[in-house]
Protein backbone atom coordinates (compact mmCIF):
# COMPACT_ATOMS: atom_id res chain seq x y z
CA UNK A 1 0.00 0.00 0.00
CA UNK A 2 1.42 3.30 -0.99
CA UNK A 3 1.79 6.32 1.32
CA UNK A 4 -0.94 8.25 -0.79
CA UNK A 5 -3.79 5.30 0.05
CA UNK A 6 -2.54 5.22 3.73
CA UNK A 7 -3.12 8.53 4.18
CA UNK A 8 -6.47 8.38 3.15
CA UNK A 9 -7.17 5.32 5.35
CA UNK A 10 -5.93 7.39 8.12
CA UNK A 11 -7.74 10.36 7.43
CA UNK A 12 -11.24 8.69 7.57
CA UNK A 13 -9.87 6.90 10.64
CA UNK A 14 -9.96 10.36 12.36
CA UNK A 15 -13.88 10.36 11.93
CA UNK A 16 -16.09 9.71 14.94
CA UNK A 17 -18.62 6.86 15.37
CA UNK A 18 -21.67 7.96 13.41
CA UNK A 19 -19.94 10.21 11.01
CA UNK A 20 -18.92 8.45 7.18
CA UNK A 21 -16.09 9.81 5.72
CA UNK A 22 -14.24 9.82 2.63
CA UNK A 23 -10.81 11.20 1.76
CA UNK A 24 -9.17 11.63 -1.84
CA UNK A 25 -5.80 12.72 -2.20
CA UNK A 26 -4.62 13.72 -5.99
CA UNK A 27 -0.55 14.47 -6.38
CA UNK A 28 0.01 16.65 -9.51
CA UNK A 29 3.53 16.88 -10.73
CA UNK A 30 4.14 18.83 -13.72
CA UNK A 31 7.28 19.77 -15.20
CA UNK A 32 7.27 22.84 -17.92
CA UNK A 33 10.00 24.00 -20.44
CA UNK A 34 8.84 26.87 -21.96
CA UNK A 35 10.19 29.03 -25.18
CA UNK A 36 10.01 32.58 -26.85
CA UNK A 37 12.01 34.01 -29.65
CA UNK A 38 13.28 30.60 -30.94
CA UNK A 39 14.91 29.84 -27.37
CA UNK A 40 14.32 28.13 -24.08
CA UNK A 41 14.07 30.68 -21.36
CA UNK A 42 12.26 28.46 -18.59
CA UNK A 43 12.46 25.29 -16.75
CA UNK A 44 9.49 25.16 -14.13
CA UNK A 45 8.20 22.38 -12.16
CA UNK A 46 5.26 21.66 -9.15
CA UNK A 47 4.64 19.00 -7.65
CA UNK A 48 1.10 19.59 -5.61
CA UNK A 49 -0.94 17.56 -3.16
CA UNK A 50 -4.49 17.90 -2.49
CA UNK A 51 -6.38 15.85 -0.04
CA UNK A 52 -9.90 16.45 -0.24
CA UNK A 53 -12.15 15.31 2.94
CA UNK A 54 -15.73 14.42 2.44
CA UNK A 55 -18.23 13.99 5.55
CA UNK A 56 -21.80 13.06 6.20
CA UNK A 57 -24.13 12.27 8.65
CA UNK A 58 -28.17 12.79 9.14
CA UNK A 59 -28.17 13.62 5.36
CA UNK A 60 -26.09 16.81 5.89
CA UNK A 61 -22.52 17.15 3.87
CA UNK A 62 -19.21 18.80 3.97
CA UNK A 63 -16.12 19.37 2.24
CA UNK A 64 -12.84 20.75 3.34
CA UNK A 65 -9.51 20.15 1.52
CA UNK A 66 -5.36 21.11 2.04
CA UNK A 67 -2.10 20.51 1.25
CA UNK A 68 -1.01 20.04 4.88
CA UNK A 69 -0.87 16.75 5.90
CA UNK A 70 1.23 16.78 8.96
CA UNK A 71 -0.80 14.93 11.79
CA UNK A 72 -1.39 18.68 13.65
CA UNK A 73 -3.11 19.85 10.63
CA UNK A 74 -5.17 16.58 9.81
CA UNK A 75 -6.73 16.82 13.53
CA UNK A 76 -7.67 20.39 12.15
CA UNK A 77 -8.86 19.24 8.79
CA UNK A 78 -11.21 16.53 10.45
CA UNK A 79 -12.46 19.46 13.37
CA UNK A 80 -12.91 21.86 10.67
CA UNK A 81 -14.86 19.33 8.64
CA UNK A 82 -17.11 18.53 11.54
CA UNK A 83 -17.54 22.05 12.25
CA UNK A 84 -19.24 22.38 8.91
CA UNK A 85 -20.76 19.46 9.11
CA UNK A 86 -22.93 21.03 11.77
CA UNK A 87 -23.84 24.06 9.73
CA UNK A 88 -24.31 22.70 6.83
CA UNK A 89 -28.53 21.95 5.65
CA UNK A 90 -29.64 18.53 4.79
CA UNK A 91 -28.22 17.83 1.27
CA UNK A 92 -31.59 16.10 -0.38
CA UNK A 93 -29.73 15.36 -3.46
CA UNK A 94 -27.02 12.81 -1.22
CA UNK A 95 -26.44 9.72 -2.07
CA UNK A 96 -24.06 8.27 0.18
CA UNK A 97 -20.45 7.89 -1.07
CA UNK A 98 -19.42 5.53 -3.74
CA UNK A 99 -19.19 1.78 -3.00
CA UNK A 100 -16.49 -0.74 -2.57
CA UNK A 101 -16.06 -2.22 -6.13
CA UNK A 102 -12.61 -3.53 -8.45
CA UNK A 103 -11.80 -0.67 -10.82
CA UNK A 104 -9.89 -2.12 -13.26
CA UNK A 105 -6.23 -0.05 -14.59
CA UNK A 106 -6.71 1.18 -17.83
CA UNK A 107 -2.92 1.69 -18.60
CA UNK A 108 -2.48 5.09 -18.84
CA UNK A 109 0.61 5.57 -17.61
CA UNK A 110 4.45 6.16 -18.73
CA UNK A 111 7.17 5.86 -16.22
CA UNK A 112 9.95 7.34 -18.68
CA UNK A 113 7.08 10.04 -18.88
CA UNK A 114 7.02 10.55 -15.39
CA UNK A 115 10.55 10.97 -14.85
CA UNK A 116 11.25 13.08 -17.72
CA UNK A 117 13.88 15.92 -17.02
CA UNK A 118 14.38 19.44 -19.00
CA UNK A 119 16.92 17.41 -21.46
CA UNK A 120 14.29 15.31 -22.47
CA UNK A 121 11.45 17.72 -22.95
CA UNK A 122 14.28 20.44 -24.59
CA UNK A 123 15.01 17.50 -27.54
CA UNK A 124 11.34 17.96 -28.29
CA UNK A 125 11.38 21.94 -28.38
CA UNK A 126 14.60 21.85 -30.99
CA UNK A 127 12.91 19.30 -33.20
CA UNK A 128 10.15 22.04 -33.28
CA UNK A 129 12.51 25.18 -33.33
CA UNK A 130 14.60 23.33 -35.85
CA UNK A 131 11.44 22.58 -38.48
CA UNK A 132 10.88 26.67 -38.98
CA UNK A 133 14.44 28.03 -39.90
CA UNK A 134 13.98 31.82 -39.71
CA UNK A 135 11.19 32.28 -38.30
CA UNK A 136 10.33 32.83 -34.39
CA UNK A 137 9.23 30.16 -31.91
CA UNK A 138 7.47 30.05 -28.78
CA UNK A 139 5.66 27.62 -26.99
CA UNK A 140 5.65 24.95 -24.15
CA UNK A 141 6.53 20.97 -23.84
CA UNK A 142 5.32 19.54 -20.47
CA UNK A 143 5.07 16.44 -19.13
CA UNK A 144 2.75 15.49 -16.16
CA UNK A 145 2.32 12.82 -13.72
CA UNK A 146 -1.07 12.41 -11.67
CA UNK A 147 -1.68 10.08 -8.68
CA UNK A 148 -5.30 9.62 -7.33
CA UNK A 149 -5.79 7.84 -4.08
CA UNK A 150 -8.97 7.18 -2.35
CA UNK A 151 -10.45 5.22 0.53
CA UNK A 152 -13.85 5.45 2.40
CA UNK A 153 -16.23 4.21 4.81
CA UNK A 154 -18.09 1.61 2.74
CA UNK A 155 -14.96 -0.13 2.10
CA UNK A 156 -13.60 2.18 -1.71
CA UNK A 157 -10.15 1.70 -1.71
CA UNK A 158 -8.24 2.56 -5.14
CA UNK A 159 -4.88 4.08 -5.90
CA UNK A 160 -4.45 4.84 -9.77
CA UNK A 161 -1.01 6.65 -11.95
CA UNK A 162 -1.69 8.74 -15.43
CA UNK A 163 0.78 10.21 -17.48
CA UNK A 164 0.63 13.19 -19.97
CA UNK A 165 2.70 15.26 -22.52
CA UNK A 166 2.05 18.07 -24.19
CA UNK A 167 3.44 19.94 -27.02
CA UNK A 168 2.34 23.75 -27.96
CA UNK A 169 3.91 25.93 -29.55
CA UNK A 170 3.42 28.45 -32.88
CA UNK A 171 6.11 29.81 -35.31
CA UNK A 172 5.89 33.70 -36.45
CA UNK A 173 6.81 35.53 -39.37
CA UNK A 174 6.71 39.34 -38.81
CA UNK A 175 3.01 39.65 -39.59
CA UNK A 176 1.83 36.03 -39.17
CA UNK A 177 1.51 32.78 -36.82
CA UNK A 178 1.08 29.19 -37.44
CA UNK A 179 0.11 26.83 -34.48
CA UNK A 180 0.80 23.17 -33.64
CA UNK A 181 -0.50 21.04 -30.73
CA UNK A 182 0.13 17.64 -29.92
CA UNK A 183 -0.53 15.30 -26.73
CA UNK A 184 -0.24 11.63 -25.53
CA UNK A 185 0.62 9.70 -22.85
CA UNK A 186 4.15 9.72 -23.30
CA UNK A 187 6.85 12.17 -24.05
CA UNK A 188 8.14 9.74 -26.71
CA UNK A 189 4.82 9.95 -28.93
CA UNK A 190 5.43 14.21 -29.64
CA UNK A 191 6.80 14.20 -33.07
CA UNK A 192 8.61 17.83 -32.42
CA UNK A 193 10.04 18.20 -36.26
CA UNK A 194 6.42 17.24 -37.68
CA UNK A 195 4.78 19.82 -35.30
CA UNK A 196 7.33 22.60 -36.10
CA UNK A 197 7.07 21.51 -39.74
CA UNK A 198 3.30 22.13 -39.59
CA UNK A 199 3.37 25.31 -37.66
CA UNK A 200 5.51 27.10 -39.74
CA UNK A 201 3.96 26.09 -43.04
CA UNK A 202 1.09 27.79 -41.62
CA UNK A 203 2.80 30.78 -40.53
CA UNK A 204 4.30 31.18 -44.11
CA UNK A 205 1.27 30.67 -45.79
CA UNK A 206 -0.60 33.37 -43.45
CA UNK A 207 1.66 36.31 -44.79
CA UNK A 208 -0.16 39.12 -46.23
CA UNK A 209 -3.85 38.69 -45.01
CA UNK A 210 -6.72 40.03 -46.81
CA UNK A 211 -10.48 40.93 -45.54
CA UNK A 212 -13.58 39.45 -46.27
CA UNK A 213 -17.03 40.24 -46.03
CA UNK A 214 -18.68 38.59 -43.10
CA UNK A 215 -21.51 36.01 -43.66
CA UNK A 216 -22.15 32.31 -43.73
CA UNK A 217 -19.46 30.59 -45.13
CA UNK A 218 -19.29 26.52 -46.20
CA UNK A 219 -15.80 25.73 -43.88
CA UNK A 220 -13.16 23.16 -43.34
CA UNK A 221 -12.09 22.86 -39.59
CA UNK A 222 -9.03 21.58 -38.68
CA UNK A 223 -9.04 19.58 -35.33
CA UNK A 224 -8.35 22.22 -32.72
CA UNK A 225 -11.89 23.81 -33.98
CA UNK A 226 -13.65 20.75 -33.60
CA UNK A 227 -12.16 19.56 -30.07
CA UNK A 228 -13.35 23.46 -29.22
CA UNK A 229 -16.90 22.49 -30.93
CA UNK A 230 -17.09 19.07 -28.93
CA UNK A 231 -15.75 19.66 -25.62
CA UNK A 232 -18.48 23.07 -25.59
CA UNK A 233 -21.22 20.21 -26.58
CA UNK A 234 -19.83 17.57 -24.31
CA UNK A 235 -20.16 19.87 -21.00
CA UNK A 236 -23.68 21.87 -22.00
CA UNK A 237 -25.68 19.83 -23.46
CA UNK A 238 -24.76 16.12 -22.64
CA UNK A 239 -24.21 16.99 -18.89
CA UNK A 240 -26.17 15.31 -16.30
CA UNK A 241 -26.86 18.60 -14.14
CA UNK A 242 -27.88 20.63 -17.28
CA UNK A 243 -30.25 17.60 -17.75
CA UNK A 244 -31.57 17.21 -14.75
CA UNK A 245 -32.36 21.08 -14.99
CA UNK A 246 -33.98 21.24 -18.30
CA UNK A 247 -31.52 23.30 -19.77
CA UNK A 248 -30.54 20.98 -22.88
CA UNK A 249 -32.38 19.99 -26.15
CA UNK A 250 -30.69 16.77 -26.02
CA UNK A 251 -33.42 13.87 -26.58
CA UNK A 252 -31.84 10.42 -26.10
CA UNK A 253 -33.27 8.16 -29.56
CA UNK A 254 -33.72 11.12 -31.27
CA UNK A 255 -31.98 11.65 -34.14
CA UNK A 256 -30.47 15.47 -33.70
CA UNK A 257 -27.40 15.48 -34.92
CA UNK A 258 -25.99 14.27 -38.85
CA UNK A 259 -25.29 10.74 -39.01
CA UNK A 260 -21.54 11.04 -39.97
CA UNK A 261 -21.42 12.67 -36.21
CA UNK A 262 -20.54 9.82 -33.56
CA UNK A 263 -19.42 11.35 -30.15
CA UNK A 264 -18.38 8.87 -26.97
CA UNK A 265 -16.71 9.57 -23.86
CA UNK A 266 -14.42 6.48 -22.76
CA UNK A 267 -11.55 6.65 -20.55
CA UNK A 268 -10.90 3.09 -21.22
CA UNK A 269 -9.59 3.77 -25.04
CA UNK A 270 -6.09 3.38 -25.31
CA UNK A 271 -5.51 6.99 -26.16
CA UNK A 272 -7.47 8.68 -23.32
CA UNK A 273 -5.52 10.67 -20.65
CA UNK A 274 -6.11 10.20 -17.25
CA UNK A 275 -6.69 8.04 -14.19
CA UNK A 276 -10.10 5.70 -14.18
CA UNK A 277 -11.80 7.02 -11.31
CA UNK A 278 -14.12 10.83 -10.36
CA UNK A 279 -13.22 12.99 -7.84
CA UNK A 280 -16.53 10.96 -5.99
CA UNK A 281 -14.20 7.40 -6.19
CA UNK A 282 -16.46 6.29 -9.10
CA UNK A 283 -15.26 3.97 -11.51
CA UNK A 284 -15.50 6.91 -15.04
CA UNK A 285 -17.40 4.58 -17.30
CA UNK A 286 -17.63 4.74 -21.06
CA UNK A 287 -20.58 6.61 -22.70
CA UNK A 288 -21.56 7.12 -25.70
CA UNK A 289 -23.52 10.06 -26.48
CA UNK A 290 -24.00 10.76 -29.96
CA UNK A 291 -24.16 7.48 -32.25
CA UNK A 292 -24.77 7.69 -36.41
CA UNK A 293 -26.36 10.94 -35.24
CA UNK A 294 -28.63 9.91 -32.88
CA UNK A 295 -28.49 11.42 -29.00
CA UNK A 296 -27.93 8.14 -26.94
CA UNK A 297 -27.01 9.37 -22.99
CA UNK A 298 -25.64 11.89 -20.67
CA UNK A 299 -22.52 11.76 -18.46
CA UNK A 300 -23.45 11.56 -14.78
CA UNK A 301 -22.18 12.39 -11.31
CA UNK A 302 -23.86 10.95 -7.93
CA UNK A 303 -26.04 13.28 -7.49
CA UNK A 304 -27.36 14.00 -11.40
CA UNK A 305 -27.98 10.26 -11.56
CA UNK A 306 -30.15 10.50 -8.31
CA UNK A 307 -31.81 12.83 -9.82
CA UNK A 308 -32.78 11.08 -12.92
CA UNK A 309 -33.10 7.67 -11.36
CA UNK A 310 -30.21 6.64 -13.18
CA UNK A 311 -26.37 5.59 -12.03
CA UNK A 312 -23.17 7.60 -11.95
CA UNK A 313 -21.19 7.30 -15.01
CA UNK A 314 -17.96 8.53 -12.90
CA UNK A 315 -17.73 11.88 -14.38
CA UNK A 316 -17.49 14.29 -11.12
CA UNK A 317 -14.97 16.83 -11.59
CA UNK A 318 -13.21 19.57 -9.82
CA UNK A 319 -16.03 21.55 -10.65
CA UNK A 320 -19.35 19.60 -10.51
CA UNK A 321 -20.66 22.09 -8.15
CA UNK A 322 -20.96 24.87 -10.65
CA UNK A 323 -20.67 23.11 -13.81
CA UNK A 324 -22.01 19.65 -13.01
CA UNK A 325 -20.46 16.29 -14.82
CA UNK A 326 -18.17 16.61 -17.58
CA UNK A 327 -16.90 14.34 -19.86
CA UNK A 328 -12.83 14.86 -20.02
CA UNK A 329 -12.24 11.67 -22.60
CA UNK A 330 -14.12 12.51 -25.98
CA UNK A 331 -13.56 10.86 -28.96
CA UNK A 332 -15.17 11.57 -32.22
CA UNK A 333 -15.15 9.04 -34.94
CA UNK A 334 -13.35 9.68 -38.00
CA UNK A 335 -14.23 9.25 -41.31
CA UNK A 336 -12.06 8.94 -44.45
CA UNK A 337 -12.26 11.88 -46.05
CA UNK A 338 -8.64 14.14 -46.14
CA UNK A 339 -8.15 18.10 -46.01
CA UNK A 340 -7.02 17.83 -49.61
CA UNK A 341 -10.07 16.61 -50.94
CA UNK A 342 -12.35 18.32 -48.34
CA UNK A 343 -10.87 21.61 -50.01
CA UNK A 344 -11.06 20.00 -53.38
CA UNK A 345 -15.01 19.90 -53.07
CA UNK A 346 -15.03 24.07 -51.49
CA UNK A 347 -16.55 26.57 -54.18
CA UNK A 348 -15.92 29.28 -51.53
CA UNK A 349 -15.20 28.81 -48.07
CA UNK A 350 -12.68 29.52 -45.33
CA UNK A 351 -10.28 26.69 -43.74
CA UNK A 352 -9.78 27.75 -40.16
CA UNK A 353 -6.68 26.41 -37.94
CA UNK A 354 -7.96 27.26 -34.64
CA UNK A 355 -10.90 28.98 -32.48
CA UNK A 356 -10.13 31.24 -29.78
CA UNK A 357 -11.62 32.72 -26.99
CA UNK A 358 -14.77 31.73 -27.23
CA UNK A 359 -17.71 32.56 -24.75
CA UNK A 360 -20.97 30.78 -24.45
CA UNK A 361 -24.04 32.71 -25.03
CA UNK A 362 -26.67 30.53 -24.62
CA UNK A 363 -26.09 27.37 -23.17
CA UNK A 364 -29.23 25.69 -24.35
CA UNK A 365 -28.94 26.49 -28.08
CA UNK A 366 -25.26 26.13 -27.32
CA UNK A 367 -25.04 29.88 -29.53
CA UNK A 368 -21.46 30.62 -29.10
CA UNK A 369 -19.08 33.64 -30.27
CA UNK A 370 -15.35 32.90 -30.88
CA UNK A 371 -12.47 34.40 -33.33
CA UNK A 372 -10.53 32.73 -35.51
CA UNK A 373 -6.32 32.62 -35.45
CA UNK A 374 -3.25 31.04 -36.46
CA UNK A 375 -4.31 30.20 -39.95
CA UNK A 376 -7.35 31.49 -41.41
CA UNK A 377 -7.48 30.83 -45.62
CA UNK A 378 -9.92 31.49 -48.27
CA UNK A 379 -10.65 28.81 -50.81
CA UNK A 380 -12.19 29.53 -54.18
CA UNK A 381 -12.99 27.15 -56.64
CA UNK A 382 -11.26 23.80 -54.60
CA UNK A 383 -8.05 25.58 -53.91
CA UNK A 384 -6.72 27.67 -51.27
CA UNK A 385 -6.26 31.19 -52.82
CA UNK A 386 -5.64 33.74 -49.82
CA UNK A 387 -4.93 33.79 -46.44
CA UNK A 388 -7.49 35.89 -44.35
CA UNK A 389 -7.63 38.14 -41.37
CA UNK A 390 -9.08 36.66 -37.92
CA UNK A 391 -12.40 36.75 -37.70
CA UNK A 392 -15.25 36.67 -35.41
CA UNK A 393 -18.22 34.05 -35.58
CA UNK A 394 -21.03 33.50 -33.61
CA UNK A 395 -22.47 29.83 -34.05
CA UNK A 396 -24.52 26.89 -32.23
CA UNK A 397 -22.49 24.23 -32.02
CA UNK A 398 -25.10 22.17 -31.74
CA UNK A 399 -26.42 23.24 -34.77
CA UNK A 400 -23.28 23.40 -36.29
CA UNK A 401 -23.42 19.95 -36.77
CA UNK A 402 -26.74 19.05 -37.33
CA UNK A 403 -28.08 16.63 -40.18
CA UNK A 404 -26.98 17.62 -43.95
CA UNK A 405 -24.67 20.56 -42.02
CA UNK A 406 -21.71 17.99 -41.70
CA UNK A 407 -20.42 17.62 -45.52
CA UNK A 408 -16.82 15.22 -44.42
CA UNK A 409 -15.19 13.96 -41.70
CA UNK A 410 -11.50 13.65 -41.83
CA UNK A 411 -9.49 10.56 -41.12
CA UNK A 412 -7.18 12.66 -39.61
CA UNK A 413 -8.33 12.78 -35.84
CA UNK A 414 -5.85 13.23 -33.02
CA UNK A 415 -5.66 14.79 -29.32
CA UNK A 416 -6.76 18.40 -30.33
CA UNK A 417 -6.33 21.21 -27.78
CA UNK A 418 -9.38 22.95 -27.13
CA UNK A 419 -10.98 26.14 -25.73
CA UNK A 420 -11.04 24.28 -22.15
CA UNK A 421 -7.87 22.15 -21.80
CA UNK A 422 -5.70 20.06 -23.69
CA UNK A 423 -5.66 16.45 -23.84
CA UNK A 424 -9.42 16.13 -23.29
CA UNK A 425 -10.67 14.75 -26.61
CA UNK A 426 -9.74 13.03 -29.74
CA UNK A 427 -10.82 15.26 -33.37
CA UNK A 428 -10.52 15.02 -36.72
CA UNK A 429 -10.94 17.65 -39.65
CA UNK A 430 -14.74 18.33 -40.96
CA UNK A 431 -16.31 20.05 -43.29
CA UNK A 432 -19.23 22.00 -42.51
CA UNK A 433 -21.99 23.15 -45.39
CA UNK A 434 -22.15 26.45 -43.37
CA UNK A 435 -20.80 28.89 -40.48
CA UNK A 436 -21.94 32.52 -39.55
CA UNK A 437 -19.33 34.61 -39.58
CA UNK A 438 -20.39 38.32 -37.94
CA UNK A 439 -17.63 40.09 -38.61
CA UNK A 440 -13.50 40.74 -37.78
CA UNK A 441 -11.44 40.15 -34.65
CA UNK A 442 -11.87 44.02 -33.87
CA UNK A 443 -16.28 43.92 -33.92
């Protein structure tokens, strides 16, 4: 038994007789090697520790967490917890905490990964430096380890290891930017030369932008726009709380969506990021939610499932409590369609790199507004012609890919990075019959 899990048998030790408890510790240790103007200029690294302490009794709950785990401050944590515990109202939506059960590994991790040094990670910045010869680089390579422990009352006990890497980084030209993103498991699976390579073709290619008229355009997205487009989907309208609230048009059966769109969350995929388990000891199990275009389920937490008679699908996250359950392992299926020949088929339309900043404006319609950057292109006639200034869109992304909307899916799909985090789901390119543009990056 590791130190992690025997902390968090102590911990809920420390409760008294009639009180459950359940503790969670999650150890975070990142390592960052960041670069600007074609150099390294920073080697970071954190290695955190969060235990998170979970009490109930008489249908009232509390939480209290720290990074202090010296036995003077646990004896605090556990009186502060109580202490809340007292104050706190009945909590009608409880459930009890999560149930003894095998959770099976799922593989996810890299020990080379987790011991990677700034060498290491600085090999994979010059393979990207050294793909853009005069032009400008900057960017990041990390690498991350995560730990999860957690033991409770009814018996949970679990201790679970996930590695990550991540490679981000753009190349400029004095007027222009090309991007490049790439994640795994391991450090070893970032190709840094065929990143760079990609980056500053699209940096080269943006030179010398011209404007367009705003409107609705037929577009190609690369698969940055559609991790953006699926993780926004995946969190508003396939959560459980928005659900449970009425506040998605999501009809499981119903065919809503065009049947070349097929949408799962599934930690067990041997891509997927991440450690098996929520942050309620769940086992995260796989879901599919959109299937040839038909809605199929939502992605559940303890309490969402309570609510809709249903059972948790493991998918509590640091923020449940103001965004409800999220899925954080989305894969879209590919098809077999490339960019070439989605470009081919254009008359006029815009191929678009990347989405940025983008802001929900309705989360029910899922109406979005967003800019464009990093490679924005006219095509005309089946060939790219131009490369354009950013511009703004406002879109549903629900919509967006609605039946006869979707014109091609790429076979190209890969970890994207996306407006919420990297390494959260898997996207190809796709071509879209149509997407309002309102106007440029500056209104």
């Amino acid at each position: 038994m590791s130190r992690f899990l025997e902390l968090c048998e102590e911990v809920v030790g420390k409760a008294p007789v009639g009180v459950e408890a359940q503790a969670l510790v999650r150890v975070t240790r990142k390592s960052l090697t960041r670069f600007a103007n074609s150099f390294i200029h920073q080697n970071v690294a954190e290695d955190s520790s969060v235990l998170t302490l979970d009490l109930a009794s008489e249908g009232r709950t509390a939480r209290i967490a720290t990074t202090l785990t010296d036995p003077a401050s646990l004896d605090r944590l556990i009186g502060s917890a109580l202490s809340a515990l007292e104050l706190s109202p009945v909590d009608h939506d409880w459930t009890g905490f999560a149930p003894a059960r095998e959770i099976p590994d799922v593989g996810h991790y890299d020990p080379a990964t987790a011991s990677a040094d700034p060498e290491e990670r600085a090999e994979v910045v010059a393979e990207f430096i050294g793909a853009g010869p005069g032009l400008s680089a900057a960017g990041y390579c990390e690498t991350e380890e995560e730990i999860v422990a957690v033991a409770n009352h009814r018996g949970l006990r679990y201790e679970g290891r996930a590695t990550a890497a991540v490679l981000d980084g753009i190349h400029q030209t004095a007027t222009s930017a090309g991007k490049a993103h790439r994640a795994g498991q391991s450090l070893a699976s970032l190709d840094g030369h065929l990143a760079g390579e990609e980056a500053a073709r699209i940096a080269r290619d943006s030179v010398d932008t011209v404007d367009i008229e705003p409107g609705r355009y037929e577009v190609v997205l690369r698969p940055n726009c559609l991790g953006t487009i699926g993780t926004f989907v995946g969190l508003y309208a396939f959560g459980g709380k928005a659900a449970s609230e009425g506040r998605t048009r999501v009809v499981p059966g119903a065919p809503q969506f065009d049947p070349k769109v097929t949408l799962r969350d599934d930690i067990t995929d041997p891509a997927a990021l991440g450690v098996p388990v929520d942050w309620e000891g769940n086992p995260k199990v796989p879901v599919e939610l959109i299937v040839e275009g038909v809605s199929r389920g939502f992605v559940h937490d303890r309490r969402t499932a309570a609510r809709m008679g249903v059972t948790s699908t493991g998918h509590d996250w640091e923020y449940s409590s103001w965004f409800g359950p999220a899925p954080t392992n989305l894969f879209f299926e590919g098809g077999d369609s490339s960019e070439e020949e989605m470009i081919a088929s254009v008359e006029r339309g815009l191929l678009v790199t990347e989405f940025n900043y983008c802001r929900i404006l309705d989360p029910t319609t899922l109406f979005v507004t967003g800019l464009t950057r990093n490679g924005t292109f006219l095509i005309e006639n089946g060939q790219v012609t131009a490369p354009v200034s950013n511009l703004r869109f406002t879109e549903s992304f629900s919509d967006a890919l609605r039946d006869g909307n979707v014109v091609a899916v790429g076979g190209d799909a890969r970890l994207a990075d996306s407006e919420n985090a990297p390494g959260i789901i898997h996207a190809p390119t796709v071509q879209l019959a149509a997407w309002n543009f309102t106007g440029g990056a500056k209104g």
